[in-house]
Structures are given as C-alpha cells and as structure tokens.
C-alpha atoms as a PDB file:
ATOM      1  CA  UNK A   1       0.000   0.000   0.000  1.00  0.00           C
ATOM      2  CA  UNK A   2       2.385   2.325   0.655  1.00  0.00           C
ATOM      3  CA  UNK A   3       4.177   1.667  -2.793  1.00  0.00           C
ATOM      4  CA  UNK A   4       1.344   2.951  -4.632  1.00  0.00           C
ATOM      5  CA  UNK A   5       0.644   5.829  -2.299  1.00  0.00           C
ATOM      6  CA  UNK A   6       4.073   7.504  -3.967  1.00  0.00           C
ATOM      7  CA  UNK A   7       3.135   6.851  -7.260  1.00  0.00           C
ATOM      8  CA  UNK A   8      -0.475   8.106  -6.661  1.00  0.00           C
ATOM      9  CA  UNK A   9      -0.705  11.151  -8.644  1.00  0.00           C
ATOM     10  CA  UNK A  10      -2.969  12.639  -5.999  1.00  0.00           C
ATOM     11  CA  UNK A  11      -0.797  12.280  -3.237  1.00  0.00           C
ATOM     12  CA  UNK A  12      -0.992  10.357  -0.039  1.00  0.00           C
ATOM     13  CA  UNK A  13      -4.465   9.316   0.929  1.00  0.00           C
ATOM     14  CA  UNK A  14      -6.645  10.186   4.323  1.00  0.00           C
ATOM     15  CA  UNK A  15      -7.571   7.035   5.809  1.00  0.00           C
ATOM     16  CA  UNK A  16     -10.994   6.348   7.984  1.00  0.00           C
ATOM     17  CA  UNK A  17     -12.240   3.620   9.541  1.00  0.00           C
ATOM     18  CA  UNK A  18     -14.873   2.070   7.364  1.00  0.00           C
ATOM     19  CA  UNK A  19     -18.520   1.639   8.549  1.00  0.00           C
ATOM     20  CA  UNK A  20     -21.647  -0.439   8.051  1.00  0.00           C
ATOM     21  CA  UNK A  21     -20.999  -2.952   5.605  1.00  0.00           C
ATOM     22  CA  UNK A  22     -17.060  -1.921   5.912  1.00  0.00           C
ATOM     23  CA  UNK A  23     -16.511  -1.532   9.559  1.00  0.00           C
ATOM     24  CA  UNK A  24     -13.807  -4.305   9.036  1.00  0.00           C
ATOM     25  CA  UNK A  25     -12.392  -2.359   6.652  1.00  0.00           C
ATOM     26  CA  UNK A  26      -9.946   0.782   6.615  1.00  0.00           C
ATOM     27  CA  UNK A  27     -10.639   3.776   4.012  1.00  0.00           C
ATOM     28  CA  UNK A  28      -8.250   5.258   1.927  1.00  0.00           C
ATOM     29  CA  UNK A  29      -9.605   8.291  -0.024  1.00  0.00           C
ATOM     30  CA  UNK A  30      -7.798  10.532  -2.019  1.00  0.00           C
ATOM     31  CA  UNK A  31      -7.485  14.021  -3.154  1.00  0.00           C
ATOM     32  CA  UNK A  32      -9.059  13.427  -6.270  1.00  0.00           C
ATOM     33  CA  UNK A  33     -12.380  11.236  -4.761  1.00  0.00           C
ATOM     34  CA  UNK A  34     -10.642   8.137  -5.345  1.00  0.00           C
ATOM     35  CA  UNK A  35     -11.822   5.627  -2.496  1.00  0.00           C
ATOM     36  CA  UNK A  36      -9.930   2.586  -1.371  1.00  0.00           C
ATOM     37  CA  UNK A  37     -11.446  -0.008   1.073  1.00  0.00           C
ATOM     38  CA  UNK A  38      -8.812  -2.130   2.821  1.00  0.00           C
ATOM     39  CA  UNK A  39      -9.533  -4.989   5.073  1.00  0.00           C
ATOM     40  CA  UNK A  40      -8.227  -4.461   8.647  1.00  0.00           C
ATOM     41  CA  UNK A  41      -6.701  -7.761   8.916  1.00  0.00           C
ATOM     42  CA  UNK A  42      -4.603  -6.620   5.666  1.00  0.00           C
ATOM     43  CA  UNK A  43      -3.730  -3.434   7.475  1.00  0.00           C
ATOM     44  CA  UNK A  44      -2.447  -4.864  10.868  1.00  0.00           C
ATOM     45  CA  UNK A  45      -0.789  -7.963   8.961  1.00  0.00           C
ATOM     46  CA  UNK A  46       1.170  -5.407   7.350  1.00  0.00           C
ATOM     47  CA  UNK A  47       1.578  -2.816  10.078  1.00  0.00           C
ATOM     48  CA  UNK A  48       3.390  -4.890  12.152  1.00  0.00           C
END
C-alpha cells in the first residue's frame, strides 16, 4: 500500500475507519475522490 501511495498522482491518501458494511475495513480516499477499502486484517498484517 504504501508503494502505490508515492506513485499516486494525488498524493498520499486520508484514511478512515470504514462503517456499516465496511466496519472491518480501513478507508483510503484521495485528493481526487478516489476511495480505497482495505480490510483491517490486511492493514495490521502489514503494520506490524
């Protein structure tokens, strides 16, 4: 994830934890209304 926050030609994303349907997941929006939904198991797997 990080990788392709450099190369994302809006920058570095805000990120949010997800709710209803995605409250397992982490969201990564960018500048330019781009919306990523990330499981949190992938985020903490990585994290650490």
């Amino acid at each position: 994830m990080k990788e392709a926050n450099k190369n994302h030609p809006a920058g570095a994303p805000t990120f949010a934890k997800g709710e209803g349907e995605h409250a397992n997941d982490i969201v990564a929006t960018y500048s330019d209304g781009t919306t990523y939904y990330v499981p949190l198991n992938d985020v903490t797997k990585y994290a650490r």
